[in-house]
Protein backbone atom coordinates (compact mmCIF):
# COMPACT_ATOMS: atom_id res chain seq x y z
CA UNK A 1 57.97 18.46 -54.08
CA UNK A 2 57.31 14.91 -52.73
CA UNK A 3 56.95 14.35 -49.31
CA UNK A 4 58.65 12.77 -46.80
CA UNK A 5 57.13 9.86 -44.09
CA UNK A 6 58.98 9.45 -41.33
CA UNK A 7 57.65 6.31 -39.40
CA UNK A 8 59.49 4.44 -37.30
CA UNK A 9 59.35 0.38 -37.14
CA UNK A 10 61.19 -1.99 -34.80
CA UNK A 11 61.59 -5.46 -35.90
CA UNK A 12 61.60 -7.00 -32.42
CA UNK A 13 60.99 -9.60 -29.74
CA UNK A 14 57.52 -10.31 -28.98
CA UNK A 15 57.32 -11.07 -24.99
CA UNK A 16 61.44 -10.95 -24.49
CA UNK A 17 63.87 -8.33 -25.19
CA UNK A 18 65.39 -7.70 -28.03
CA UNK A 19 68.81 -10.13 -28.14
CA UNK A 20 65.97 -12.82 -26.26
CA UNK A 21 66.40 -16.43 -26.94
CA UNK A 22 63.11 -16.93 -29.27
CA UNK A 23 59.82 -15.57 -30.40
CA UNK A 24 56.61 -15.86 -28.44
CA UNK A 25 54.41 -16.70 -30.94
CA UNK A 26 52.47 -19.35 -32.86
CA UNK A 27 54.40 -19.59 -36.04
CA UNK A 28 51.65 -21.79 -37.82
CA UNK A 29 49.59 -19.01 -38.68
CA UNK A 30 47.15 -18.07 -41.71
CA UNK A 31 47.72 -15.19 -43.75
CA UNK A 32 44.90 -13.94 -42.68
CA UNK A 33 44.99 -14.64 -39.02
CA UNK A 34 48.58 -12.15 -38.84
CA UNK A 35 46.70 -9.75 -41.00
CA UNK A 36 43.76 -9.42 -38.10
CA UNK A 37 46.24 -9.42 -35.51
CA UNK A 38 48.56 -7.04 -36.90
CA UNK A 39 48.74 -3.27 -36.26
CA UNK A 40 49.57 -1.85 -39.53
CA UNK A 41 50.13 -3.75 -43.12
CA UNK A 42 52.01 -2.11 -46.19
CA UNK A 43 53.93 -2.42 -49.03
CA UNK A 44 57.31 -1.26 -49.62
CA UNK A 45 60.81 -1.37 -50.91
CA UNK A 46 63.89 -1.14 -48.95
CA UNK A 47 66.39 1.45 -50.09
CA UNK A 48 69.35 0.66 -47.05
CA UNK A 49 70.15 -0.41 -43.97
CA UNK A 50 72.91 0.62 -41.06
CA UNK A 51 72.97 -0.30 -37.14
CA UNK A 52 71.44 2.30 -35.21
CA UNK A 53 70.09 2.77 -31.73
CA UNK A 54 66.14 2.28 -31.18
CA UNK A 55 64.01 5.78 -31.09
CA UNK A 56 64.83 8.15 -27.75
CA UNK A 57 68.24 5.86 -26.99
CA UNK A 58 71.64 6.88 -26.76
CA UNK A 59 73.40 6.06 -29.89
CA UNK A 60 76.44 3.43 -28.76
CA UNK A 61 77.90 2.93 -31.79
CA UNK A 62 78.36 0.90 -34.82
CA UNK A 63 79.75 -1.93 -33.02
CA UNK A 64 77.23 -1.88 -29.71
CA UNK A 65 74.40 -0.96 -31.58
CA UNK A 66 72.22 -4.44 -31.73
CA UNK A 67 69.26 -3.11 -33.99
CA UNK A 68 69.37 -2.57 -37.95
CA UNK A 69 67.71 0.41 -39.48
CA UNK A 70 65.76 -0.12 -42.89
CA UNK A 71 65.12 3.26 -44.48
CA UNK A 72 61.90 1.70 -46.69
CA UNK A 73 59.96 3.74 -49.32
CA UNK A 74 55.98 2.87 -48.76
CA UNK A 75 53.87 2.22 -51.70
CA UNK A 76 50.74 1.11 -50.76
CA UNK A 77 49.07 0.94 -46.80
CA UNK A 78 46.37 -1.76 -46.33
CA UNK A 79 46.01 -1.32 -42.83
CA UNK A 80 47.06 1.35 -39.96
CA UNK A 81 45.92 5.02 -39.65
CA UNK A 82 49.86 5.70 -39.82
CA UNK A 83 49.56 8.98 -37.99
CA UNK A 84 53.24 8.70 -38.24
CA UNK A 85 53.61 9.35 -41.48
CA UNK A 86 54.54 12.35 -43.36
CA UNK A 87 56.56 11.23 -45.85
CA UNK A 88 57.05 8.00 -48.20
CA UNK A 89 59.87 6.69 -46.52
CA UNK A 90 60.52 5.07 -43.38
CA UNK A 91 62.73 3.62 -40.99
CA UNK A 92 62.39 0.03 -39.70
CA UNK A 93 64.30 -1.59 -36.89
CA UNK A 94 65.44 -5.24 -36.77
CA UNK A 95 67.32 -6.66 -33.99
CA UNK A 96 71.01 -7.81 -35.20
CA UNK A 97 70.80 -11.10 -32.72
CA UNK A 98 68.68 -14.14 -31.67
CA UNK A 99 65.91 -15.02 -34.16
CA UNK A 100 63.54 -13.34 -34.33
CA UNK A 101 64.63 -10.59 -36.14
CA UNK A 102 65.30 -10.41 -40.30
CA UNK A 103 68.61 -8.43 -40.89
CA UNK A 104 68.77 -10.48 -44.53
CA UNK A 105 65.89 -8.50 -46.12
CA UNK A 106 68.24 -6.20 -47.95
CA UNK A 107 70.46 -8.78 -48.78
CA UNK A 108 67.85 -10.63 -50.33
CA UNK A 109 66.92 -8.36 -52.91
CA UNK A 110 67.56 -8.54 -56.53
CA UNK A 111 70.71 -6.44 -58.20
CA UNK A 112 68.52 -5.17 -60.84
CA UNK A 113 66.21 -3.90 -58.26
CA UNK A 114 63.27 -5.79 -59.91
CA UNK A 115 60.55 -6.85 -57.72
CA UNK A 116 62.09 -5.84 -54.69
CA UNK A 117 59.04 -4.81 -53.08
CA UNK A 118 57.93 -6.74 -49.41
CA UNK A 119 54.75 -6.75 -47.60
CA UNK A 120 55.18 -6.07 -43.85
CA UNK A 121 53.09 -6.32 -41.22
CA UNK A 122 53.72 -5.85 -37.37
CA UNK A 123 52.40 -4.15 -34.34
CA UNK A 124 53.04 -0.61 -32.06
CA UNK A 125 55.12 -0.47 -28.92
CA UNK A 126 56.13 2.20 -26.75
CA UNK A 127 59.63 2.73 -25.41
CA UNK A 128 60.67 3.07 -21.92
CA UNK A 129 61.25 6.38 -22.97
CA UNK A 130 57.45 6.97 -23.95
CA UNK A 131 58.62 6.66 -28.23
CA UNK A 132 55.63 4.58 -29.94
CA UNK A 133 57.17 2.82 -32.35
CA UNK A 134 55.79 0.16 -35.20
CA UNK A 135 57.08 -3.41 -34.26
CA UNK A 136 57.58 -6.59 -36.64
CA UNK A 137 59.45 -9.87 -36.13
CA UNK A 138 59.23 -13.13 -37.51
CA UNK A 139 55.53 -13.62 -35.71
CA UNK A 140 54.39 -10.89 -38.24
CA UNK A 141 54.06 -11.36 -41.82
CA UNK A 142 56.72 -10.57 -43.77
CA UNK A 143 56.68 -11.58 -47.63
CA UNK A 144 58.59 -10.62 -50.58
CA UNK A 145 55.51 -9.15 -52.86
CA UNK A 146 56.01 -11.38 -55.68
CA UNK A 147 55.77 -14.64 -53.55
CA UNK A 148 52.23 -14.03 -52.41
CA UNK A 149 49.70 -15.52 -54.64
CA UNK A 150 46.97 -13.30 -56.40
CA UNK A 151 44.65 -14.13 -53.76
CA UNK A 152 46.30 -13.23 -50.78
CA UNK A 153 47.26 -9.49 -52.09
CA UNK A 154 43.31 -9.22 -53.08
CA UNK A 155 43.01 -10.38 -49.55
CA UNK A 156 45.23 -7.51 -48.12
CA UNK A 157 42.82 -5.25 -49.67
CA UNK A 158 39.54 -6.51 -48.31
CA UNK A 159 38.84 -9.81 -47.58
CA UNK A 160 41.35 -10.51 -44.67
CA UNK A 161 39.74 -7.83 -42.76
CA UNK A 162 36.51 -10.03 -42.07
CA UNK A 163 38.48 -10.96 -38.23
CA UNK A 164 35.68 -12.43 -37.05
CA UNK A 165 36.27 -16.18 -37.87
CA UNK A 166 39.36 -17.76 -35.92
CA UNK A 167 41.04 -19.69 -38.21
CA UNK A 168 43.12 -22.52 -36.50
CA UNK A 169 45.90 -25.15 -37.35
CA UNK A 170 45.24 -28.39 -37.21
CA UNK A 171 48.10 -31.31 -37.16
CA UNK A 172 46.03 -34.52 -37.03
CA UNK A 173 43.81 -36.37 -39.53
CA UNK A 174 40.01 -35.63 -38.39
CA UNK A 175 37.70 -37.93 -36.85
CA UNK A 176 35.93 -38.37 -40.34
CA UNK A 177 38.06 -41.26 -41.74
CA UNK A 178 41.12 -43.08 -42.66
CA UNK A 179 42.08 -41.20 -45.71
CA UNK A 180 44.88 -38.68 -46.16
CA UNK A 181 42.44 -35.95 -47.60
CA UNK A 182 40.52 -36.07 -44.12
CA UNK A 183 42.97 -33.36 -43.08
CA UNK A 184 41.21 -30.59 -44.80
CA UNK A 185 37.84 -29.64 -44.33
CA UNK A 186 35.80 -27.32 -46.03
CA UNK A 187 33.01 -26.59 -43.69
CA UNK A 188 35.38 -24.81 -40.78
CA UNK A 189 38.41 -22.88 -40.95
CA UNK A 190 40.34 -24.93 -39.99
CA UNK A 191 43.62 -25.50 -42.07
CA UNK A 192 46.93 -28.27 -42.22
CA UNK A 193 49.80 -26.73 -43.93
CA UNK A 194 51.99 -29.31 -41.83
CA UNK A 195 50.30 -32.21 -43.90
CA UNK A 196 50.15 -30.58 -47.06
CA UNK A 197 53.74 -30.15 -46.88
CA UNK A 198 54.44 -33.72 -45.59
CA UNK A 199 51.66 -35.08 -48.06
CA UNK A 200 53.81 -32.72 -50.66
CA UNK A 201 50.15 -31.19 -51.85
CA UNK A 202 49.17 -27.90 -52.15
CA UNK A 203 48.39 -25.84 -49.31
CA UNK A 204 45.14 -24.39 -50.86
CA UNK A 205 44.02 -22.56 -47.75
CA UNK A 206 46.92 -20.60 -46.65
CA UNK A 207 47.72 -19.78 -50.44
CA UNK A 208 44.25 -19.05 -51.89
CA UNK A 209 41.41 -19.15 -49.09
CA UNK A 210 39.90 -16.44 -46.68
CA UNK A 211 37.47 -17.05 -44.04
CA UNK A 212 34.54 -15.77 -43.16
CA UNK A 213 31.20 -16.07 -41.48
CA UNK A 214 28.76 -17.81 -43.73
CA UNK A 215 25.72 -18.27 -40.85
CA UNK A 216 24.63 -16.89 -37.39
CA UNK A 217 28.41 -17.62 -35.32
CA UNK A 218 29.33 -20.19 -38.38
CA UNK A 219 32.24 -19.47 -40.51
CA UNK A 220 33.61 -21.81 -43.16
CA UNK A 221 36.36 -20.92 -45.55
CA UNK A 222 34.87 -19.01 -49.10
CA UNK A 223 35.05 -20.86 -51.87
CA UNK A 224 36.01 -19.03 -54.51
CA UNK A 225 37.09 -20.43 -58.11
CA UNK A 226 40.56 -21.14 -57.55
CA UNK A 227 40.21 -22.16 -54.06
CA UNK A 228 37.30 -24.67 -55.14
CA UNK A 229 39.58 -25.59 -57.96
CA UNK A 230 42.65 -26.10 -55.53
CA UNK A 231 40.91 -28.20 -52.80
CA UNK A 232 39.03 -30.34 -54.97
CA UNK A 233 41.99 -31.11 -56.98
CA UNK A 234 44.03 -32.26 -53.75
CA UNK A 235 41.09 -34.05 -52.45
CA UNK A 236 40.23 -36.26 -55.29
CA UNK A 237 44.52 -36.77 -55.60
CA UNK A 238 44.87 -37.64 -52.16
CA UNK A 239 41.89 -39.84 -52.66
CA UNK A 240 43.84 -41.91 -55.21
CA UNK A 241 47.16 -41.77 -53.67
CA UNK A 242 49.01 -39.36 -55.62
CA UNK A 243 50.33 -35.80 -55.51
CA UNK A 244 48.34 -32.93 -55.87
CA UNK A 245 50.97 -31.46 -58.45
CA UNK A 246 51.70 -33.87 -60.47
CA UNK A 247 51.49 -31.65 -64.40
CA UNK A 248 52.14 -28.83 -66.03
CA UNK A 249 48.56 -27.72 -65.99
CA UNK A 250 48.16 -27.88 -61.83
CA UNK A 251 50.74 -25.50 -61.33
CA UNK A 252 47.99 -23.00 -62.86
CA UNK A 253 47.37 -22.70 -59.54
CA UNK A 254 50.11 -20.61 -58.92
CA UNK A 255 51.23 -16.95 -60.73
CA UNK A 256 54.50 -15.27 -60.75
CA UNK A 257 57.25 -16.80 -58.42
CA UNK A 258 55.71 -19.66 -56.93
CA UNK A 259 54.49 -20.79 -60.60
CA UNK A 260 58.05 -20.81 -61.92
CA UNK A 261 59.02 -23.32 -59.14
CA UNK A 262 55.99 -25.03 -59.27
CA UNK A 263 56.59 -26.12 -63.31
CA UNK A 264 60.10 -26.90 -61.93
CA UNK A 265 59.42 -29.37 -59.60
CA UNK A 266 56.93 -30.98 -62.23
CA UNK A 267 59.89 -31.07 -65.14
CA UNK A 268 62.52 -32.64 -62.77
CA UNK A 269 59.95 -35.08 -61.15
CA UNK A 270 58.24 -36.44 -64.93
CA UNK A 271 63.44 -36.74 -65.63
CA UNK A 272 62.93 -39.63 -62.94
């Protein structure tokens, strides 16, 4: 007979309560910077959702209740002891109002229930009540599973947990010249997803790279083949003015999802 895991997560304000006015976090963060600061990281598809009162609180009805309840079957943990757990379904709390929380998940799923799995990462909280509960909001990382790239779920199961680098955003060119590919450097962690997406180039460092330290206190992004492949692609583009996706053959970049798009945006642009 299976069994059953009862864990309870709360999709709420970081720093405010839970109808608060906004989220206090940085939202330019790298995959693998909200993996290290995260609690707990898993993979899992939601089966419902209904209003419900937080863990310990008096249940005010359908209409006062401000929290939604995801009952979510758990597939694979990457991260959390999950004490919690005894079965392979649990319930997750989103606040109804304000925005941080994510009451669309469920409607964001696919009829045919295909790839409906998310990743979900968050934190634990206690109530006043003295209930520990599991915490995520938009700070955390929440992903539909088919959107992240190959690297990043090989970096759920290993590489982001090498937290000793701080990996930081950058929204500047650096002191290193006048050309556009000056805002992304190898040798630190440093990343620029606002420029890549106002350059329109590929964001090779939050889609493909990890960080790690390489010397004594030194850490510099790894390069492995398809982040090599990405960054030196952008670079030498950048270099001669145009976009880093620009064929068929650089959105090989990509898998699943994010490929699909990726050859969509190359077919309309070549109709111009």
């Amino acid at each position: 007979m299976a069994h059953t895991l009862f864990l309870t997560i709360l999709l709420f304000f970081v720093g405010t309560t839970v109808s608060g006015q906004r989220c206090n976090c940085n939202y330019i963060s790298h995959p693998q910077t909200r993996f290290c600061q995260a609690h707990f990281a898993f993979r899992g598809s939601i089966l419902n959702a209904e209003k419900a009162a937080l863990p310990g609180e008096r249940d005010r009805g359908y209409l006062y209740n401000q929290n939604l309840r995801y009952n979510v079957s758990v597939y694979e943990i990457f991260k959390g002891e999950m004490t919690y757990m005894t079965e392979h379904v649990v319930s997750l709390f989103t606040p109804t109002g304000g925005i941080c929380g994510k009451p669309g998940l469920l409607q964001s799923q696919k009829e045919d229930n295909s790839e409906n799995d998310f990743l979900f990462t968050g934190d634990i909280a206690v109530t006043s009540q003295g209930y520990k509960y599991l915490v995520i909001t938009n700070c955390n990382w929440v992903a539909r599973w088919e959107d992240l790239t190959k690297e990043q779920q090989e970096g759920l199961n290993g590489f982001y947990s090498d937290c000793g680098c701080e990996i930081y955003p950058r929204s500047e060119a650096l002191d290193l010249g006048d050309t556009d590919a000056d805002n992304f450097q190898v040798e630190d962690c440093g990343f620029n997803p606002i420029s890549a997406s106002i350059l329109k180039v590929t964001d090779c460092e939050t889609n493909f790279g990890h960080c790690m330290e390489v010397d004594d206190q030194v850490c510099s992004w790894v390069l492995s083949p398809t982040f090599e492949e990405c960054f030196a692609s952008r670079k030498s583009r950048l270099l001669l003015g145009a976009a880093a996706v620009t064929t068929r053959k650089d959105c090989n970049i990509y898998t699943g999802k994010q490929r699909k798009k990726c050859l969509l945006k190359v077919m309309k642009a070549n109709r111009l």
